[in-house]
Structure formats: C-alpha cells, structure tokens
PDB file of N, CA and C in Angstrom:
ATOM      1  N   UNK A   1     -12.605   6.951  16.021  1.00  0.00           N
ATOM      2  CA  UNK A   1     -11.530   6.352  15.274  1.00  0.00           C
ATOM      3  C   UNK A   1     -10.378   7.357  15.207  1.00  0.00           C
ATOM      4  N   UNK A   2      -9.316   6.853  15.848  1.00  0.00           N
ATOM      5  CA  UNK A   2      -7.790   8.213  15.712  1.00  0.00           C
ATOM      6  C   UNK A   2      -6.835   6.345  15.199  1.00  0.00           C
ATOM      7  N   UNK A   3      -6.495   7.605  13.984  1.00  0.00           N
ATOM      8  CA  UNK A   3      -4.968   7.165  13.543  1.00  0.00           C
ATOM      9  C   UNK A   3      -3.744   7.928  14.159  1.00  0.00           C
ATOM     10  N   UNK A   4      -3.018   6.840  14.269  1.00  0.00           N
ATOM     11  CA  UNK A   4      -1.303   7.552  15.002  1.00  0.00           C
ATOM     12  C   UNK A   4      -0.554   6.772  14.121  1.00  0.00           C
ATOM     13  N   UNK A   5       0.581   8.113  13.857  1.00  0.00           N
ATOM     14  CA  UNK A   5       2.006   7.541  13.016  1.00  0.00           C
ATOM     15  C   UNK A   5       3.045   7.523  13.877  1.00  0.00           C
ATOM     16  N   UNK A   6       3.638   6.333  13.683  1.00  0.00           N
ATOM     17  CA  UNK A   6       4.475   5.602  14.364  1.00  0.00           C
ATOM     18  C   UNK A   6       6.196   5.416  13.749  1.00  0.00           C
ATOM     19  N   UNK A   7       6.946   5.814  14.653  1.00  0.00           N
ATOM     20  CA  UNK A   7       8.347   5.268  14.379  1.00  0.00           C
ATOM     21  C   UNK A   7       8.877   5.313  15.352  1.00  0.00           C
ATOM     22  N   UNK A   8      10.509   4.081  14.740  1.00  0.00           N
ATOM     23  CA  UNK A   8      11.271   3.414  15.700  1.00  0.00           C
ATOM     24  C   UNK A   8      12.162   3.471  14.637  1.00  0.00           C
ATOM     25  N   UNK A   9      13.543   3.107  15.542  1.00  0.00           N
ATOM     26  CA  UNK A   9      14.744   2.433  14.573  1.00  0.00           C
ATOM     27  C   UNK A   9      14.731   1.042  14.242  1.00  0.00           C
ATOM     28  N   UNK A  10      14.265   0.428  14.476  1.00  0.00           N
ATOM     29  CA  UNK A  10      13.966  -1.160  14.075  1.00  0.00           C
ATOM     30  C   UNK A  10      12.481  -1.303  14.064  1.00  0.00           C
ATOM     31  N   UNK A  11      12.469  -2.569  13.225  1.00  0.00           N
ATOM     32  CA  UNK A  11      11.007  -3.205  13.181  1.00  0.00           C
ATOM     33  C   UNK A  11      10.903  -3.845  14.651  1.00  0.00           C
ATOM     34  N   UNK A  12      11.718  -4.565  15.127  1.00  0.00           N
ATOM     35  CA  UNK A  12      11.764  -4.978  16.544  1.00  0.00           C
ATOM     36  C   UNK A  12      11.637  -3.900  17.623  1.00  0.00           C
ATOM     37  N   UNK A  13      12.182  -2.897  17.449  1.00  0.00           N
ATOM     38  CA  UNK A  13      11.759  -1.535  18.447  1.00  0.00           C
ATOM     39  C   UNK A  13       9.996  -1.524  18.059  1.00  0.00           C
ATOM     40  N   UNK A  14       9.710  -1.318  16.865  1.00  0.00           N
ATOM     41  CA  UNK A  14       8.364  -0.924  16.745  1.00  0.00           C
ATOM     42  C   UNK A  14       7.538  -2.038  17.536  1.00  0.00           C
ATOM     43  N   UNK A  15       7.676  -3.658  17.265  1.00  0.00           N
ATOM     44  CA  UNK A  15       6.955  -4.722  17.525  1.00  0.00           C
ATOM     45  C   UNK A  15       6.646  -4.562  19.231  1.00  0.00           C
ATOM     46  N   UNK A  16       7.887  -4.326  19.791  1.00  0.00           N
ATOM     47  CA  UNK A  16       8.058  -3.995  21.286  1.00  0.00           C
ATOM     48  C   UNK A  16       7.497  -2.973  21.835  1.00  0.00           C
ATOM     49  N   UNK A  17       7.108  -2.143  21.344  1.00  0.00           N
ATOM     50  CA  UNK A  17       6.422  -1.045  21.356  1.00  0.00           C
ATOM     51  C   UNK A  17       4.556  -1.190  21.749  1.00  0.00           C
ATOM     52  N   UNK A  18       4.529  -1.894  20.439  1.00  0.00           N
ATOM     53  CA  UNK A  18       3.057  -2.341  19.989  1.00  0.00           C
ATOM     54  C   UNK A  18       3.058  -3.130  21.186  1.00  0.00           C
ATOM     55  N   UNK A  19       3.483  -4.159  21.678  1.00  0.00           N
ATOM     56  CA  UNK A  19       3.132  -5.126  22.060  1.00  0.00           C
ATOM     57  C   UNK A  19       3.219  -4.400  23.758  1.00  0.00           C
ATOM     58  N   UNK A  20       4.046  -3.475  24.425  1.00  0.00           N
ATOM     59  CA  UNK A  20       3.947  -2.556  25.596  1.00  0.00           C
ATOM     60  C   UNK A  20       2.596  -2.097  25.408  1.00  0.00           C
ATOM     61  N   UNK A  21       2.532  -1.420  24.709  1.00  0.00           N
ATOM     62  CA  UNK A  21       1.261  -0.519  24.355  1.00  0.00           C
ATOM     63  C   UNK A  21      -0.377  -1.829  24.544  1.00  0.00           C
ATOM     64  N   UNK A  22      -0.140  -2.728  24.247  1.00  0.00           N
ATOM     65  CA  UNK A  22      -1.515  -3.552  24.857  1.00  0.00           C
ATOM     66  C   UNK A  22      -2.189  -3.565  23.328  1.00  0.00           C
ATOM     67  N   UNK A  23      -1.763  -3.198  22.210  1.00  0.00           N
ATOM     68  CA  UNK A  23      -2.486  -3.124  20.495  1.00  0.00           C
ATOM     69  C   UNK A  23      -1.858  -4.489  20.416  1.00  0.00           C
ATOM     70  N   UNK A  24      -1.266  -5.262  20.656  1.00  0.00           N
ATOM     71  CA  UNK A  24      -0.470  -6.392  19.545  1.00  0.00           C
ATOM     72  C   UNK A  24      -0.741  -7.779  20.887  1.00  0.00           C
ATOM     73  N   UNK A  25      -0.866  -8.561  20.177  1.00  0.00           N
ATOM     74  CA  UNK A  25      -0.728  -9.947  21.312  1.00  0.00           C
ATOM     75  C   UNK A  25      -0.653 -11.502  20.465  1.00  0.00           C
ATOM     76  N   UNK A  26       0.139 -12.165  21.010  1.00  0.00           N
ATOM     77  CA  UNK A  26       0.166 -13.798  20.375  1.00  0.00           C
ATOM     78  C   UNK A  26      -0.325 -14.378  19.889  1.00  0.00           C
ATOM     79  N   UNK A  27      -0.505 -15.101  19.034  1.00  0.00           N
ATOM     80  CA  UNK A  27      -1.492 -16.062  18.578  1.00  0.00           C
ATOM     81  C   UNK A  27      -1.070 -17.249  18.113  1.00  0.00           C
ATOM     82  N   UNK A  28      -1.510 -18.627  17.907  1.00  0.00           N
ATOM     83  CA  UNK A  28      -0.997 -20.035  17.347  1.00  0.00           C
ATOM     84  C   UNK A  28      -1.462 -19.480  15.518  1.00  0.00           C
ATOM     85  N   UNK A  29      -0.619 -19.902  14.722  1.00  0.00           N
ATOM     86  CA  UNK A  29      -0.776 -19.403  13.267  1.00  0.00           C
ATOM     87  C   UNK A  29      -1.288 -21.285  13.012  1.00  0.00           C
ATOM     88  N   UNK A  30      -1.794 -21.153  11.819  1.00  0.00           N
ATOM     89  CA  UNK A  30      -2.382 -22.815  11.087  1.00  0.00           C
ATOM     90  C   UNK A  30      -1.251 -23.723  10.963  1.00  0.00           C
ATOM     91  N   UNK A  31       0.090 -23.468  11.206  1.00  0.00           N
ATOM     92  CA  UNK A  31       0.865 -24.610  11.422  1.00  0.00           C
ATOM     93  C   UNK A  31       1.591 -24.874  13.142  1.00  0.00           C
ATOM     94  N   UNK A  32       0.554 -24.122  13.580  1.00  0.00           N
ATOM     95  CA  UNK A  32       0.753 -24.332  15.350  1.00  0.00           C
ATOM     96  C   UNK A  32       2.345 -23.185  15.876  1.00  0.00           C
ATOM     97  N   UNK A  33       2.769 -22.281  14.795  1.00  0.00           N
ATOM     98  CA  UNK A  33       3.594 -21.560  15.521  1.00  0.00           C
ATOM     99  C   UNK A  33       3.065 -19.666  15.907  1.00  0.00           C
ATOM    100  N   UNK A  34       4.348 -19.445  16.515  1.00  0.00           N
ATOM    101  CA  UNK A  34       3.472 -18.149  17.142  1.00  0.00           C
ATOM    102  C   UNK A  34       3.469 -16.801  16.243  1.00  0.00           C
ATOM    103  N   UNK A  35       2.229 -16.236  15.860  1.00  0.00           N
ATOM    104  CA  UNK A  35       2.508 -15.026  15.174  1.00  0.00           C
ATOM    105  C   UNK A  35       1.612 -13.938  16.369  1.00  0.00           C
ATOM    106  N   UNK A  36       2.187 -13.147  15.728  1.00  0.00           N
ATOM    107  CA  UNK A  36       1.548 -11.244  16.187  1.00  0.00           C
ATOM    108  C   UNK A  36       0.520 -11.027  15.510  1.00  0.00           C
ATOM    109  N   UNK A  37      -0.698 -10.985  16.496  1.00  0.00           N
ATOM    110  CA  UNK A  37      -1.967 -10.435  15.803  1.00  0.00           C
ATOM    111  C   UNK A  37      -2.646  -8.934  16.708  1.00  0.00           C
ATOM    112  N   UNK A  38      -2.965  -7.892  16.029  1.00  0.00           N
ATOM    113  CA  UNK A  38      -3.250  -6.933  16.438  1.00  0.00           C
ATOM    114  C   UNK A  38      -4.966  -7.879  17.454  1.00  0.00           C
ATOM    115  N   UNK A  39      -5.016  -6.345  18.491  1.00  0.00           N
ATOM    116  CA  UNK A  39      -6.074  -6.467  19.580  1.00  0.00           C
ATOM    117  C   UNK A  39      -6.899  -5.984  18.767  1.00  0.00           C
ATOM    118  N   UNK A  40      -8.479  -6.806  19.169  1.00  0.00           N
ATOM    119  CA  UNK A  40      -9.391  -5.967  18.678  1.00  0.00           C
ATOM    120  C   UNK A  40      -9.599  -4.559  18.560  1.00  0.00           C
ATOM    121  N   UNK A  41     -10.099  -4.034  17.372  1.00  0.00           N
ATOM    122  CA  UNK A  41     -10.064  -2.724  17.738  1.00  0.00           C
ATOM    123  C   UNK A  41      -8.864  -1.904  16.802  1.00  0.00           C
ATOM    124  N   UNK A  42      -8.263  -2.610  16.538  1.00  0.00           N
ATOM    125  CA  UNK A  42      -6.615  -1.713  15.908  1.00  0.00           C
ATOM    126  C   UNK A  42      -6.453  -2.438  14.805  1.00  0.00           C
ATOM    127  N   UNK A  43      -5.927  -1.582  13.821  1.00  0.00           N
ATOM    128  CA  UNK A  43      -5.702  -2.035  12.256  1.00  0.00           C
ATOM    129  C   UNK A  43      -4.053  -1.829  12.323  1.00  0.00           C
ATOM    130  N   UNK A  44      -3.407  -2.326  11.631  1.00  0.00           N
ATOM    131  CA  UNK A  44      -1.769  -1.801  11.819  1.00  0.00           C
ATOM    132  C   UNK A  44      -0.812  -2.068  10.505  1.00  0.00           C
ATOM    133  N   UNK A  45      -0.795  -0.667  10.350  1.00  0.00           N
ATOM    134  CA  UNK A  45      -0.054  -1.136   8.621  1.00  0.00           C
ATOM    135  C   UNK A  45       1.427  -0.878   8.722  1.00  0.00           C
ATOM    136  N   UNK A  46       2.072  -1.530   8.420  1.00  0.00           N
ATOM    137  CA  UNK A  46       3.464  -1.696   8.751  1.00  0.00           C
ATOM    138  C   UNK A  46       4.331  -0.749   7.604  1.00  0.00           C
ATOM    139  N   UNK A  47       4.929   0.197   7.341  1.00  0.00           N
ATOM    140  CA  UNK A  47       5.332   0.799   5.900  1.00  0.00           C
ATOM    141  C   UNK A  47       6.953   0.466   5.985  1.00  0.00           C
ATOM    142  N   UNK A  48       7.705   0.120   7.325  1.00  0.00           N
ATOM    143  CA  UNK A  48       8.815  -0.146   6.958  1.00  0.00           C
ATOM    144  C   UNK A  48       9.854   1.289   6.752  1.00  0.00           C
ATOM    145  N   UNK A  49      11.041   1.524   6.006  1.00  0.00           N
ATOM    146  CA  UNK A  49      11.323   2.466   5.867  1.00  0.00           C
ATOM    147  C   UNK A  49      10.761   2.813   4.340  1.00  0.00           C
ATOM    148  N   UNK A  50      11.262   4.308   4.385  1.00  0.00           N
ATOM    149  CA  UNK A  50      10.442   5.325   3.170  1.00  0.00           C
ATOM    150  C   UNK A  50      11.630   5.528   2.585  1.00  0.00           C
ATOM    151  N   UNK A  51      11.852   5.068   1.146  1.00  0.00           N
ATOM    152  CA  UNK A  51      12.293   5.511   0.428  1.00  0.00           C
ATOM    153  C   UNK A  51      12.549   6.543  -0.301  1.00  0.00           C
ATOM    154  N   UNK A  52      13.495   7.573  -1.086  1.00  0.00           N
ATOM    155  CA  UNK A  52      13.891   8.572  -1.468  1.00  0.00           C
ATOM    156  C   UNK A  52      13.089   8.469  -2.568  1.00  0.00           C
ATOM    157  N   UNK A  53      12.334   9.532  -2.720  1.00  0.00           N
ATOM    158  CA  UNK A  53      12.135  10.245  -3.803  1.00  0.00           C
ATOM    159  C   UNK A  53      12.872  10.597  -5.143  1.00  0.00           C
ATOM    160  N   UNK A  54      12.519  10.132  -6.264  1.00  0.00           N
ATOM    161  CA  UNK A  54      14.049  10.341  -7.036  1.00  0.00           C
ATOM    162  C   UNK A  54      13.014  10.879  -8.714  1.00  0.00           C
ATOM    163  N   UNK A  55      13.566  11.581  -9.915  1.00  0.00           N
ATOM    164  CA  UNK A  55      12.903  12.086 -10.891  1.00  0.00           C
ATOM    165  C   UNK A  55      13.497  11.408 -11.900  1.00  0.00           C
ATOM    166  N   UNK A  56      13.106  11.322 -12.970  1.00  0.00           N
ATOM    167  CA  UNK A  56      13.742  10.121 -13.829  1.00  0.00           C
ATOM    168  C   UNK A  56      14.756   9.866 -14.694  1.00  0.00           C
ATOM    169  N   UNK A  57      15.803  10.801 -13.884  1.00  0.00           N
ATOM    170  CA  UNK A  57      17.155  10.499 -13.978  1.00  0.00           C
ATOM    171  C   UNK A  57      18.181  10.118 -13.151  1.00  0.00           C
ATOM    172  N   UNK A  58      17.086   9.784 -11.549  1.00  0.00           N
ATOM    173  CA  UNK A  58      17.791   9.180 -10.587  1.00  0.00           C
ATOM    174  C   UNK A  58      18.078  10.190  -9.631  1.00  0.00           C
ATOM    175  N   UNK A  59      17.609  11.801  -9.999  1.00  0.00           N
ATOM    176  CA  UNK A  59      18.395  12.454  -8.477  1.00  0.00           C
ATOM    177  C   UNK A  59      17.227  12.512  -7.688  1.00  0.00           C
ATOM    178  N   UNK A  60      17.902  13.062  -6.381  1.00  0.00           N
ATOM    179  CA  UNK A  60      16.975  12.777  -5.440  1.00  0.00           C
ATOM    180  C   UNK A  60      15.859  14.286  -5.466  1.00  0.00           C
ATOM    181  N   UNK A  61      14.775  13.905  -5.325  1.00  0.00           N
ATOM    182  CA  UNK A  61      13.811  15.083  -5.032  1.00  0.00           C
ATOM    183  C   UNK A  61      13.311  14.779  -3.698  1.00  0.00           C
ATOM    184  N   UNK A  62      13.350  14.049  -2.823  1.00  0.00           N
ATOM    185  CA  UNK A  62      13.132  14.157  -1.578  1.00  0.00           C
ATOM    186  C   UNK A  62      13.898  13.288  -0.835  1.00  0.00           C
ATOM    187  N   UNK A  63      15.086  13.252  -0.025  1.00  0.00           N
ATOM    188  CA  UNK A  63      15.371  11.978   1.068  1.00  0.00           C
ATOM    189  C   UNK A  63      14.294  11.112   1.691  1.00  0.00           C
ATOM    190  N   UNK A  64      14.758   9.825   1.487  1.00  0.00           N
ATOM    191  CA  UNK A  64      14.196   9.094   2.070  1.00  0.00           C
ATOM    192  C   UNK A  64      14.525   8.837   4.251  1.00  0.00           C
ATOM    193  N   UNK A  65      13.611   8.052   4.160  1.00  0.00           N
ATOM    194  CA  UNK A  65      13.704   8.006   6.509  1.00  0.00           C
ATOM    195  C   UNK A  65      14.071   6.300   5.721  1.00  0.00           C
ATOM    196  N   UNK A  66      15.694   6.069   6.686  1.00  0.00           N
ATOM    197  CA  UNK A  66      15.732   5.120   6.903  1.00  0.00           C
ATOM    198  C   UNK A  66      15.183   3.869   8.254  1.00  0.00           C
ATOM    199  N   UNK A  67      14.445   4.924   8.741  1.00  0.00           N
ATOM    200  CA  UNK A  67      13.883   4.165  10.421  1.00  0.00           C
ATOM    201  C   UNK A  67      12.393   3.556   9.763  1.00  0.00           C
ATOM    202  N   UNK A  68      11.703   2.708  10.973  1.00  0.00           N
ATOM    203  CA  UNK A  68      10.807   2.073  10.845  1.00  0.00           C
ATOM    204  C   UNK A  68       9.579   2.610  10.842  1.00  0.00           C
ATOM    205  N   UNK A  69       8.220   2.720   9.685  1.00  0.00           N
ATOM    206  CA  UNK A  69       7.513   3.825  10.254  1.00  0.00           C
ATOM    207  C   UNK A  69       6.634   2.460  10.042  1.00  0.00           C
ATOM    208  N   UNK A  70       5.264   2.779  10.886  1.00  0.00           N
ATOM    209  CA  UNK A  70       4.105   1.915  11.112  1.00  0.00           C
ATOM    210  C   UNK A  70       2.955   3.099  11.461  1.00  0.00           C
ATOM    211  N   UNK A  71       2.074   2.676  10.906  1.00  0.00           N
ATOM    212  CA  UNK A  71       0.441   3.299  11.112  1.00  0.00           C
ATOM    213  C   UNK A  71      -0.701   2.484  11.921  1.00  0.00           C
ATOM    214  N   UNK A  72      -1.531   3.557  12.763  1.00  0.00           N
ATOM    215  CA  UNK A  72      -2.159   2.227  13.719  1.00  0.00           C
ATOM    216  C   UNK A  72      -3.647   3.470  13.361  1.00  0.00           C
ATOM    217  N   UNK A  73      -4.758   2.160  13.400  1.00  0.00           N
ATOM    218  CA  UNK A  73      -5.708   2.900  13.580  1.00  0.00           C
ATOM    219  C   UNK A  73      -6.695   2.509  14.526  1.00  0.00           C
ATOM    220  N   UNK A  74      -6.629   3.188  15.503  1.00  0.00           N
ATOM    221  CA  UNK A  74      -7.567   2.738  16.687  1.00  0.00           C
ATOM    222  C   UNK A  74      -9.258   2.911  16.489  1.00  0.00           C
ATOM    223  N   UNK A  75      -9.652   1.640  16.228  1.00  0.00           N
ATOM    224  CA  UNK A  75     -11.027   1.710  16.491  1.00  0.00           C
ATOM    225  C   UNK A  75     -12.042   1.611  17.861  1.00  0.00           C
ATOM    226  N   UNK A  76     -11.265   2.197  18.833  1.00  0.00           N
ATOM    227  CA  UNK A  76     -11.208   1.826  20.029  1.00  0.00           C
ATOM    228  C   UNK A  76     -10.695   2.774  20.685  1.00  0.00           C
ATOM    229  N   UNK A  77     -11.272   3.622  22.012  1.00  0.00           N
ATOM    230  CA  UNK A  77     -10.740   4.210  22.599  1.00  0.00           C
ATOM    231  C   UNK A  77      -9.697   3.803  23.453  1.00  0.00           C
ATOM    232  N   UNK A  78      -7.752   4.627  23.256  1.00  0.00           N
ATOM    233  CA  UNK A  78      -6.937   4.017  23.793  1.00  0.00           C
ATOM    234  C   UNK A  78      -6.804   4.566  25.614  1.00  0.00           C
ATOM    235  N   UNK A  79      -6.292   4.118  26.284  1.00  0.00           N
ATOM    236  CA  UNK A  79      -6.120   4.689  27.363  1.00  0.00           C
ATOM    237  C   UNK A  79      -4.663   5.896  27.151  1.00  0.00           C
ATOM    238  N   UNK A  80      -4.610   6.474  28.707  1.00  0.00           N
ATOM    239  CA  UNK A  80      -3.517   7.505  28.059  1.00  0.00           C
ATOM    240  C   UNK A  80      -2.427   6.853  28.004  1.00  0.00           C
ATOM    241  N   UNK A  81      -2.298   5.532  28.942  1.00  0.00           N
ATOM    242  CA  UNK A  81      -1.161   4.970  29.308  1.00  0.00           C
ATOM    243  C   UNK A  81      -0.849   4.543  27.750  1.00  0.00           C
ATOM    244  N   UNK A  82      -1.431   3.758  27.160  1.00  0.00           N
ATOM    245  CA  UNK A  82      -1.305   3.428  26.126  1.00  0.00           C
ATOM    246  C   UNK A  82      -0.906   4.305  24.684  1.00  0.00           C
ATOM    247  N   UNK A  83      -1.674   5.629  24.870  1.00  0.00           N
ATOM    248  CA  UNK A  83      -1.005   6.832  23.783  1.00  0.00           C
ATOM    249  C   UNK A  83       0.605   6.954  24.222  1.00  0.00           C
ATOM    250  N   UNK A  84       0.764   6.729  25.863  1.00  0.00           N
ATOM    251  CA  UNK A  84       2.067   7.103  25.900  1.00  0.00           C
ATOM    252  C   UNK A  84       3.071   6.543  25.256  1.00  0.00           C
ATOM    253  N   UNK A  85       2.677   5.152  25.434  1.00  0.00           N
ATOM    254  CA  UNK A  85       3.774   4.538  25.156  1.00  0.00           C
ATOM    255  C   UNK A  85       4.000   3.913  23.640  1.00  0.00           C
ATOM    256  N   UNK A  86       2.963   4.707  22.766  1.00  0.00           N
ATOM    257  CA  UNK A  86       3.304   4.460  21.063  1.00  0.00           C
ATOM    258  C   UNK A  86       4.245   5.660  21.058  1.00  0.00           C
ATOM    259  N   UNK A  87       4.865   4.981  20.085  1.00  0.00           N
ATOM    260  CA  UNK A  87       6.819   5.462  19.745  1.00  0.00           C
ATOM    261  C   UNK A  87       5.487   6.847  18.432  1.00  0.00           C
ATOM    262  N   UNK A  88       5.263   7.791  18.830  1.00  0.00           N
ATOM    263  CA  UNK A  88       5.047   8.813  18.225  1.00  0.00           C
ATOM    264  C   UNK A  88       6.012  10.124  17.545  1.00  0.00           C
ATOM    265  N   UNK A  89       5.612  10.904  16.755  1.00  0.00           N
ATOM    266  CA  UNK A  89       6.443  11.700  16.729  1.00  0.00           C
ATOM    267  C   UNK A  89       6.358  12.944  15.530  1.00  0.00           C
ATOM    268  N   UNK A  90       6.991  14.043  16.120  1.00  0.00           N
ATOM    269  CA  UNK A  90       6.177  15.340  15.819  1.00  0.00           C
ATOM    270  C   UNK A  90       7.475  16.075  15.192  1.00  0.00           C
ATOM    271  N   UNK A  91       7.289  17.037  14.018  1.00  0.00           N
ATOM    272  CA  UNK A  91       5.903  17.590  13.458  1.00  0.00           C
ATOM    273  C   UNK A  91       5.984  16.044  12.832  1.00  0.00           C
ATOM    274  N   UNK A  92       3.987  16.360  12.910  1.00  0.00           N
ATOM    275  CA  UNK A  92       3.577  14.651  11.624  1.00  0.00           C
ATOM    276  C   UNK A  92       3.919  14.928  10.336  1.00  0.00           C
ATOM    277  N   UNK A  93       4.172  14.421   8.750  1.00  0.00           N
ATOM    278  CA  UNK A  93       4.501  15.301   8.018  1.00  0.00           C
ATOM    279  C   UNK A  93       3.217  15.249   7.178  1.00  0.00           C
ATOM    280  N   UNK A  94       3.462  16.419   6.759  1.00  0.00           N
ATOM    281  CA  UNK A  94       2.302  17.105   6.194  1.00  0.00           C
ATOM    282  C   UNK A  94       1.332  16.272   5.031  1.00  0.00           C
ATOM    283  N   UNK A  95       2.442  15.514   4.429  1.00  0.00           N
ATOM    284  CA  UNK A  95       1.606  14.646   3.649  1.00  0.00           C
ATOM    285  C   UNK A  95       2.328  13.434   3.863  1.00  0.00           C
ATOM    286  N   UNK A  96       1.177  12.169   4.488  1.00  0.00           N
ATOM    287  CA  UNK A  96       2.283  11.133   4.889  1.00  0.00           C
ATOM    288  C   UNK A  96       2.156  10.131   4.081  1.00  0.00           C
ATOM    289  N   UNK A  97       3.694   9.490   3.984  1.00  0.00           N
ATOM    290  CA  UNK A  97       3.757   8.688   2.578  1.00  0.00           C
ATOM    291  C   UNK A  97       2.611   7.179   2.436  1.00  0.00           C
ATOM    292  N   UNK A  98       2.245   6.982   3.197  1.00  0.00           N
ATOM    293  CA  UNK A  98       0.535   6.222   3.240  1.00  0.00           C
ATOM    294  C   UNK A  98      -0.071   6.575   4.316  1.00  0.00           C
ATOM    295  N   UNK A  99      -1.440   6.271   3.844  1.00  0.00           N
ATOM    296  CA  UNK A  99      -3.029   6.325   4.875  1.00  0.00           C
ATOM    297  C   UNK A  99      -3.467   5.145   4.864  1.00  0.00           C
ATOM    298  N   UNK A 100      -4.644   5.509   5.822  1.00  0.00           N
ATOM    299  CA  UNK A 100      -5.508   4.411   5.337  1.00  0.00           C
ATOM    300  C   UNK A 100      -6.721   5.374   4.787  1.00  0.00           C
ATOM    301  N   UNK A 101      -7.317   4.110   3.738  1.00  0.00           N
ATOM    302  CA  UNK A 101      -8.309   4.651   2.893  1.00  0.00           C
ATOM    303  C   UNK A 101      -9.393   4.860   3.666  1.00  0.00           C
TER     304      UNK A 101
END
C-alpha cells in the first residue's frame, strides 16, 4: 500500500491526470449519467485547495496553497508509467494537511 500526494492547478488538471494515469475510469451513475469512479485498487481523496491558517484574530499563521491537492492510495502495485504520470511533487510537506486514517 503507497500513498502519493498530488497537485495541479485545477481540479480538471488533477481529473486529467488521474484519468492518464489508468486510477480513474467512467461509469453510468443511478440516473444513467456519467460519473468518475476510481480503478480497483485506489482510494482518492480529493482536498481541493488548503486554506490559510489564521489565530483568532484573523492573522495569518500559515499561507494557504491555492492549487488543487488530491491524495491517492494505491492498494495495488502501480506501474512506473503510471507513478510518472501522477502530477507529484517535492519536498512532501512535513505534515500534510490530511491522511488517510
């Protein structure tokens, strides 16, 4: 099991991403239209952008990332082709603003 943290500048960069990468694929949803369902094997938590840190008078104690971050957890060994092409990115930070449990 490897988790990878993920960002893009859009949620649509990220989706495009996922869906290159061979983790994400089509599905008919219960009223017959099309949604994105992760591949077996992969969990995918979407966090969106990260908000600023602020103390309770409103200043900031940490900037927030206005880009798209997403978490994937492969239960499944990925190929390399596939590590390549998740939108990764380094340094990871040291404490990241969600996990999975």
């Amino acid at each position: 099991m490897t988790d990878y943290l993920l960002r893009t500048t859009t949620e649509s960069a990220m989706l495009t991403a996922l869906k290159a990468a061979g983790l994400t694929q089509d599905a008919t949803g219960y009223d017959g239209s099309t949604i994105v369902v992760p591949t077996a094997g992969i969990s995918i938590d979407h966090i969106g952008a990260i908000p600023p840190r602020v103390d309770d008078e409103g200043n900031i104690i940490t900037p927030g990332d206005p880009r798209w971050h997403t978490n994937i957890r492969a239960m499944i060994e990925l190929t390399p082709e596939q590590i390549t092409a998740l939108p990764t990115f380094t340094p990871e930070p040291s404490i990241p603003y969600r996990v999975f449990a």
